[in-house]
Protein backbone atom coordinates (compact mmCIF):
# COMPACT_ATOMS: atom_id res chain seq x y z
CA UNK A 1 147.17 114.08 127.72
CA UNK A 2 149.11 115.18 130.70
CA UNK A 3 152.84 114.27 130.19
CA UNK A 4 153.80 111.13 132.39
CA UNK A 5 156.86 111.43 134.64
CA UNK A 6 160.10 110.00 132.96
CA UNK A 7 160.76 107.05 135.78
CA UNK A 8 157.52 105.53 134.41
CA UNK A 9 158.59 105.13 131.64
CA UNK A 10 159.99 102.11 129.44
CA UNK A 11 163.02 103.56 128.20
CA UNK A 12 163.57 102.33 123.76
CA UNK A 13 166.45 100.16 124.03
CA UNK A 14 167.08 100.41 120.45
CA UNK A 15 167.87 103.68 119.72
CA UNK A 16 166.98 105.68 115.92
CA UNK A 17 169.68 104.89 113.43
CA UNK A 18 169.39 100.90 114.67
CA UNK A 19 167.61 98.26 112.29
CA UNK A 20 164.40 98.79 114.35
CA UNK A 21 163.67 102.39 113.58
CA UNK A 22 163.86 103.30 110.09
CA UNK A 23 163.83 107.03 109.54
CA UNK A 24 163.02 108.38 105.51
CA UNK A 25 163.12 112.02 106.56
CA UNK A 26 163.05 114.73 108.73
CA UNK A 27 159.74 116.21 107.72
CA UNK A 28 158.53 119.41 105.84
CA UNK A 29 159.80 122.71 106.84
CA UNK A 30 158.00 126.48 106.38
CA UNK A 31 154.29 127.37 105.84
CA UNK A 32 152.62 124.68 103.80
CA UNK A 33 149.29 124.91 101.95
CA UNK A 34 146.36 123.03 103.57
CA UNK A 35 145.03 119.75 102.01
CA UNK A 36 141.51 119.59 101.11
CA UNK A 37 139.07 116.79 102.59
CA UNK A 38 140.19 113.49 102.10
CA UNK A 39 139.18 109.93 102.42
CA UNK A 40 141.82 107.50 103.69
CA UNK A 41 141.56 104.26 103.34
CA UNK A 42 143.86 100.88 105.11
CA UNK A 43 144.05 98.41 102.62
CA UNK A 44 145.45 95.08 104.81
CA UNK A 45 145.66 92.67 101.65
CA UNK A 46 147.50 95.18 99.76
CA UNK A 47 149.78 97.09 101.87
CA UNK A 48 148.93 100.24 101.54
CA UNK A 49 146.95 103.79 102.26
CA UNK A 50 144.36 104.76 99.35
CA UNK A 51 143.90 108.66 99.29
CA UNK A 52 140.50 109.48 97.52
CA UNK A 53 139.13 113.42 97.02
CA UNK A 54 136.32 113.77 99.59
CA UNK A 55 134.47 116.09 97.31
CA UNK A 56 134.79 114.49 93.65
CA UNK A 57 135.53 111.05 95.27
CA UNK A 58 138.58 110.82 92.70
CA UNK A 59 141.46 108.64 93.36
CA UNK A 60 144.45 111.10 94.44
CA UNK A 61 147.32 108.45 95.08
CA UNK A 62 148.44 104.85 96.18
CA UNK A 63 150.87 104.89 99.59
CA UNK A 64 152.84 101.93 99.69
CA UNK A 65 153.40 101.32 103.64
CA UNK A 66 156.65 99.85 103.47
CA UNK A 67 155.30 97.39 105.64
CA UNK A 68 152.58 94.13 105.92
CA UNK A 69 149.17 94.17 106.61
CA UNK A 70 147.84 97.58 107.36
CA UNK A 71 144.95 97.86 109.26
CA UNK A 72 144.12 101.03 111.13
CA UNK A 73 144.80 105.07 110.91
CA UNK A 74 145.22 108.10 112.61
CA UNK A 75 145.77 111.49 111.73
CA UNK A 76 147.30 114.27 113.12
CA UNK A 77 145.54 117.48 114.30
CA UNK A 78 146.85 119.70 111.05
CA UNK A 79 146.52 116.60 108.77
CA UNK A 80 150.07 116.31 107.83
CA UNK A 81 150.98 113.04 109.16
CA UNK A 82 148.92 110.02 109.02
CA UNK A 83 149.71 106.83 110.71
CA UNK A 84 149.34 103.03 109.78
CA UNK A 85 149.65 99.87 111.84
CA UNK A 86 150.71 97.00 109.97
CA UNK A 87 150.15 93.69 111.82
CA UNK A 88 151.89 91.25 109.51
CA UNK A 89 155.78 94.11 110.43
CA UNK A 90 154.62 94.68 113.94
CA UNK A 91 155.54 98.66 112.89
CA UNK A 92 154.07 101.88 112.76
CA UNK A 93 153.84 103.77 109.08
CA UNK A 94 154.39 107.26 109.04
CA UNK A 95 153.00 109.18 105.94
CA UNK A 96 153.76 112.63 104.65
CA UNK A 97 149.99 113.51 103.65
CA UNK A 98 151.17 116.45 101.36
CA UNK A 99 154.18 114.41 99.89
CA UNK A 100 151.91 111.50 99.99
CA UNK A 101 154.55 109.16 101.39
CA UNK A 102 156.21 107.04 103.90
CA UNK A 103 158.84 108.89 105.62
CA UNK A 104 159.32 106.51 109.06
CA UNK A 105 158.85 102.97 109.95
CA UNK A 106 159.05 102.17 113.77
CA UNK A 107 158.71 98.98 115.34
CA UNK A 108 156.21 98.52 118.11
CA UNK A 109 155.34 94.91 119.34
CA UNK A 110 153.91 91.76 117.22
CA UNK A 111 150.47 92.41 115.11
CA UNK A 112 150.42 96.11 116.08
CA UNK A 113 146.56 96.30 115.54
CA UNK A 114 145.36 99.80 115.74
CA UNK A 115 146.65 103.58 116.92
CA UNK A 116 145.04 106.73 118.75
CA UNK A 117 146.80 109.98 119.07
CA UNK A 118 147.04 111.74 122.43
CA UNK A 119 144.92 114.92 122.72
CA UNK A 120 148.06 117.18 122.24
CA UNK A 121 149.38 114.76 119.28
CA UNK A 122 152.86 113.99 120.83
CA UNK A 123 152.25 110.88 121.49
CA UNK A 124 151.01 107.65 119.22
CA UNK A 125 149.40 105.15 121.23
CA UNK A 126 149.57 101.27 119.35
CA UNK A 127 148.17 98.37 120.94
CA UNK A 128 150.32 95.38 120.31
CA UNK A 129 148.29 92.18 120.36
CA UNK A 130 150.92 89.43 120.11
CA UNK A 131 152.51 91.35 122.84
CA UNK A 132 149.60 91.86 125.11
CA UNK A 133 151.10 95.71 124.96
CA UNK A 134 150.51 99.15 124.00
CA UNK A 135 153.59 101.25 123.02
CA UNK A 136 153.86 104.71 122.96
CA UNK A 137 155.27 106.96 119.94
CA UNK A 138 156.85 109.82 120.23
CA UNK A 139 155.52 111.62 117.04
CA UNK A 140 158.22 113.93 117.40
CA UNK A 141 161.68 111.61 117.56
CA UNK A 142 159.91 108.59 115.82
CA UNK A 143 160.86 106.48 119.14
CA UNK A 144 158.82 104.30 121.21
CA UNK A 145 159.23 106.01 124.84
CA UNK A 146 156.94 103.65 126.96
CA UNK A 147 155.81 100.25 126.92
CA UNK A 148 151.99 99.35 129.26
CA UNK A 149 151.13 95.69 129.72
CA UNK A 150 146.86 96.15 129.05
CA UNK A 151 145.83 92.87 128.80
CA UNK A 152 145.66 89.85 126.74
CA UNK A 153 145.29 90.59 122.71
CA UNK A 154 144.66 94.39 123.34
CA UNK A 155 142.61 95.56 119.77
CA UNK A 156 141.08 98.93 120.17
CA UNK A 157 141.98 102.58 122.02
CA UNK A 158 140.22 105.32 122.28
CA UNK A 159 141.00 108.39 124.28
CA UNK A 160 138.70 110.29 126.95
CA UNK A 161 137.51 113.28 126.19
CA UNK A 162 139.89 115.24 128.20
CA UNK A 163 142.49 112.94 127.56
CA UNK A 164 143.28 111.76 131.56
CA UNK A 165 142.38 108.50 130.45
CA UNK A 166 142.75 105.65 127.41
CA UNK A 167 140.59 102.68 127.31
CA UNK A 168 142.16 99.47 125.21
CA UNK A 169 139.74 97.02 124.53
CA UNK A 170 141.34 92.97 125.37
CA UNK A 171 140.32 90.30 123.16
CA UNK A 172 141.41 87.88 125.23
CA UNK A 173 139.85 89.26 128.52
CA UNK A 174 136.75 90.03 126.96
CA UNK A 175 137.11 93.45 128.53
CA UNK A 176 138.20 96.87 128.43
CA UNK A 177 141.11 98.13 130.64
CA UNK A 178 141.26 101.85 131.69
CA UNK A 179 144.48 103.45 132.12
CA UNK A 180 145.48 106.34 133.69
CA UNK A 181 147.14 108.84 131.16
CA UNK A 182 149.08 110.68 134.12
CA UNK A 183 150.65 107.23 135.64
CA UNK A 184 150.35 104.56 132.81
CA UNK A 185 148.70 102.19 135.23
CA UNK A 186 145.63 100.05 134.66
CA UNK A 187 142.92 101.27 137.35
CA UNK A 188 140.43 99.40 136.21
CA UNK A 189 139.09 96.43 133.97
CA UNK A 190 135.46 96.44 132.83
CA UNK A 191 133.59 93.05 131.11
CA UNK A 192 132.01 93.94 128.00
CA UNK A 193 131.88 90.72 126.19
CA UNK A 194 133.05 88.50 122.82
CA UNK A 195 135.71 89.47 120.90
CA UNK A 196 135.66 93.68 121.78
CA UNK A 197 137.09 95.41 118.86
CA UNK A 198 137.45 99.04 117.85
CA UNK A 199 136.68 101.72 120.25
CA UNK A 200 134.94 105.54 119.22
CA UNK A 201 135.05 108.39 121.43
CA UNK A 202 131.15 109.57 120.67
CA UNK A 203 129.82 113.14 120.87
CA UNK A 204 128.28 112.72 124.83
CA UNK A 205 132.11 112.01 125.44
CA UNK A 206 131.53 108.59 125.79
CA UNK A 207 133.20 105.70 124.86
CA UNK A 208 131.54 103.07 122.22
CA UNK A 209 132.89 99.42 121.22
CA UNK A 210 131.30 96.49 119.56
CA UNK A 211 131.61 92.98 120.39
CA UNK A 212 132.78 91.79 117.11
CA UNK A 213 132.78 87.87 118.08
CA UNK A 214 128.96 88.71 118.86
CA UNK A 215 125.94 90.70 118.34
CA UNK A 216 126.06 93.59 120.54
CA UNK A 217 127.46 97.15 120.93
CA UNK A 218 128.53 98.84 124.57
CA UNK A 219 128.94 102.56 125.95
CA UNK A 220 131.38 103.32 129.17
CA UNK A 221 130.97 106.66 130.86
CA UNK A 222 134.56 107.73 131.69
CA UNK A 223 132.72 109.63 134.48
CA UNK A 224 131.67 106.32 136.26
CA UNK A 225 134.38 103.61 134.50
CA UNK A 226 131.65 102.05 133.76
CA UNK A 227 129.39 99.97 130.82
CA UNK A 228 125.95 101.84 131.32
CA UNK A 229 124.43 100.59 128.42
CA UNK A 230 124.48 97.60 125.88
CA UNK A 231 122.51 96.59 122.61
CA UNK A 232 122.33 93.29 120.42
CA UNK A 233 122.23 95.35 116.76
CA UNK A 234 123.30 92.11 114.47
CA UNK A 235 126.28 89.93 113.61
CA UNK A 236 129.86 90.94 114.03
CA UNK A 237 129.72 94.28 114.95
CA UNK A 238 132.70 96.25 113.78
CA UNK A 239 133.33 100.13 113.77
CA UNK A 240 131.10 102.95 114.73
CA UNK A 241 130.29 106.58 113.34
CA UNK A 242 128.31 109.35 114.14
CA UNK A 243 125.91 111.10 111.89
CA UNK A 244 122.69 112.68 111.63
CA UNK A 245 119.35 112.24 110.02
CA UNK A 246 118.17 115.29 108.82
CA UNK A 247 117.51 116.98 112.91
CA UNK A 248 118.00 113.75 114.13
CA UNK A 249 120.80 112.58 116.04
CA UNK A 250 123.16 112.10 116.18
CA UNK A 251 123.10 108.44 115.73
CA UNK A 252 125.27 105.88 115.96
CA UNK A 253 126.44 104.16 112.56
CA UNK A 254 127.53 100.52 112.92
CA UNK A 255 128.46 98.60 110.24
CA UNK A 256 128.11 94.55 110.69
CA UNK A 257 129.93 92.48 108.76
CA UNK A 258 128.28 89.32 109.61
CA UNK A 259 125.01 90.78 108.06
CA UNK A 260 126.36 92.87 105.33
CA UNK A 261 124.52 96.12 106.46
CA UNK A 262 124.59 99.00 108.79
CA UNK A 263 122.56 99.35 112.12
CA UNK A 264 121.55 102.84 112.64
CA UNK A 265 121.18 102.98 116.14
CA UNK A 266 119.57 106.50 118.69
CA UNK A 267 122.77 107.89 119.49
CA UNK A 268 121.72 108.47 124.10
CA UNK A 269 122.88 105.79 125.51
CA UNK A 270 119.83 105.82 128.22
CA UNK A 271 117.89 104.23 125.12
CA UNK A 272 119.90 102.49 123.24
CA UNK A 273 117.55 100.81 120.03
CA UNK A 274 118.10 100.10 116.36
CA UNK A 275 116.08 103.04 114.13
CA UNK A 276 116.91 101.65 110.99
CA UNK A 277 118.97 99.50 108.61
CA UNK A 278 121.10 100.00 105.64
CA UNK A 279 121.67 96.97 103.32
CA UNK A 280 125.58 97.67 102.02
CA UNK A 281 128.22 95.40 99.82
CA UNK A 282 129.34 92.66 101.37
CA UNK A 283 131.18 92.80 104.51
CA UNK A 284 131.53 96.19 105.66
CA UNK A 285 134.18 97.05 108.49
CA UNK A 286 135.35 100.90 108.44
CA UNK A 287 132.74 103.67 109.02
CA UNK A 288 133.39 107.34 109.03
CA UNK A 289 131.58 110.58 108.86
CA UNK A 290 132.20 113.71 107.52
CA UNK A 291 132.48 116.78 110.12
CA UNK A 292 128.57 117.87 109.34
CA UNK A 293 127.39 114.65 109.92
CA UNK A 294 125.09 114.57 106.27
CA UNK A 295 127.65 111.75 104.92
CA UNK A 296 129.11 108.49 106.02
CA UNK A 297 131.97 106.85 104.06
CA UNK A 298 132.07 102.53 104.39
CA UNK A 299 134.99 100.46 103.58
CA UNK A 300 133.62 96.86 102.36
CA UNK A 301 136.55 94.18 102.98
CA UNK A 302 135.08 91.21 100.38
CA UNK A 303 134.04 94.48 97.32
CA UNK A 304 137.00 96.14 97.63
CA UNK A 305 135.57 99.83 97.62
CA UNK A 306 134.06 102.57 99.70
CA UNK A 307 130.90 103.00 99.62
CA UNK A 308 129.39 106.80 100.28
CA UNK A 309 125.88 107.64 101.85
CA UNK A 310 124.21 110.08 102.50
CA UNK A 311 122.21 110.03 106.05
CA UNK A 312 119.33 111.81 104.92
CA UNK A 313 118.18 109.56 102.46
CA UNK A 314 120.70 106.86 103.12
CA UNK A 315 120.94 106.62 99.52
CA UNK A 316 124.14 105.79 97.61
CA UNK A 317 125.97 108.65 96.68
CA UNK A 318 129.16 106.78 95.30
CA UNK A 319 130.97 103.64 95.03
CA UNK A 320 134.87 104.25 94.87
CA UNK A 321 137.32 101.19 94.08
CA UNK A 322 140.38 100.77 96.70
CA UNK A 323 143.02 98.16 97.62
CA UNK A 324 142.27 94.74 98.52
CA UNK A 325 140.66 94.35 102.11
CA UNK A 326 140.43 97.77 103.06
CA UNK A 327 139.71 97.89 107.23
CA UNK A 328 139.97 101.31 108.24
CA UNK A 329 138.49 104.53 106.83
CA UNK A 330 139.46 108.12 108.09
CA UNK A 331 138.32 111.30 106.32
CA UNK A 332 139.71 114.68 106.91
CA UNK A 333 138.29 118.52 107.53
């Protein structure tokens, strides 16, 4: 992300040390020693970050947020920070992933949905949907340094590829907005359809959302700004992930929680159609896959668990318990 020019930016009226920014600590300091692979789970109903070994699928720790509702993740480039939206605070966790707690709460806007790091990691990105805003974090000062109006009930973001642009899907417009990383402006608004939800930067570099009031899944080239493609895959589409099976792919996982199952779908967008399906536990939301593309790990809101495939075979590898309604997964390395 290029660095936008100070002028255009909201200033934080509330500076750190005030009620709104609550600061644990000032972070590790010196060489640290890297964290293995991870599974990361939001748990909304419980108010907190399960932490799972990606390789024994063993429980590693309970994070209490600090805060209501948690719903979505990001993590940072070298893993050591992970970050939680909590709709029910309206704030953004920040988690010391080798402490393996919350070290900052900041306020961004009413039912702060989801967040998306910036290519270079300075910057959080949260999309406020009471507040029809996205605030941005500094990652480095803990301080919200920019406020954009998006749209009405903004509820996904996803980054280009390069970063020069962020895409924030609207609930309420039934569209996504694309704005400028260089001059925080909206340029442009594109129709997609009911209820857009989560947004996934795929592996062609373009962007993928589901209509989660509705049966279908998009793709927007950030070359054109616009949807070239579309596919009805099932009921209340909800997150995506990409993985392979066997030399195939990749695909596009999409789990649909209106159907309890997951929509494998042929991952160019040119020709778009459903290969297969996997029957899961009820209600699955969060999808993610790890780095080789052989597993994908499913967060089921009504069994309170992740579920773990493998693509290959799509059998069921393992079934790990986690807090109640977890909506979000995020693995690491």
């Amino acid at each position: 992300m290029r660095v936008p020019p100070l002028h255009l930016l909201v200033p934080l009226l509330i500076l750190a040390g005030c009620s709104e920014l609550a600061q644990f600590a000032d972070g590790l300091k010196g060489p640290q020693q890297a964290i293995g692979p991870r599974i990361y789970a939001a748990n909304e109903s419980s108010n907190t970050v399960s932490v799972i070994d990606a390789q024994t699928y063993q429980p590693i720790a309970t994070i209490d947020t600090k805060n209501v509702s948690t719903h979505d993740l990001a993590l940072s480039r070298d893993g050591s920070r992970l970050y939680a939206t909590n709709m029910g605070s309206g704030r953004l966790s920040v988690i010391d992933t080798r402490g393996l707690e919350t070290i900052a709460s900041i306020y961004t806007g009413k039912r702060c949905h989801v967040v998306a790091l910036t290519n270079d990691n300075h910057y959080a990105w949260v999309a406020n949907i009471g507040d029809n805003t996205v605030s941005i974090v500094d990652t480095a000062t803990y301080r919200v340094v920019g406020t954009i109006a998006t749209g009405k009930g903004p509820t996904g973001l996803a980054f280009s590829r390069d970063g020069s642009f962020a895409y924030v899907s609207n609930q309420g417009d039934k569209a996504v907005a694309v704005v400028d990383t260089a001059t925080l402006k909206v340029i442009k608004t594109i129709p997609v359809g009911e209820n857009p939800h989560f947004l996934t930067l795929g592996p062609d570099g373009r962007i993928w959302g589901g209509n989660s009031g509705g049966k279908d899944i998009y793709v927007i080239d950030p070359a054109t700004q616009t949807k070239v493609a579309t596919l009805e895959v099932g009921a209340n589409p909800q997150q995506i992930a990409f993985a392979y099976k066997g030399m195939v792919g990749p695909n596009a996982y999409v789990t649909l929680s209106g159907a309890d199952q997951i929509a494998v779908v042929s991952g160019e967008p040119g020709t778009l159609r459903v290969l297969e399906r996997i029957p899961t536990g009820a209600k699955p939301n969060g999808i993610w896959a790890n780095p080789e593309g052989t597993r994908i790990y499913v967060g089921h809101e009504a069994g309170n668990e992740i579920r773990v495939y493998d693509t290959g075979t799509n059998a069921l590898l393992s079934t790990v318990p986690v807090g109640k309604k977890p909506i979000r997964v995020l693995v690491s390395g």
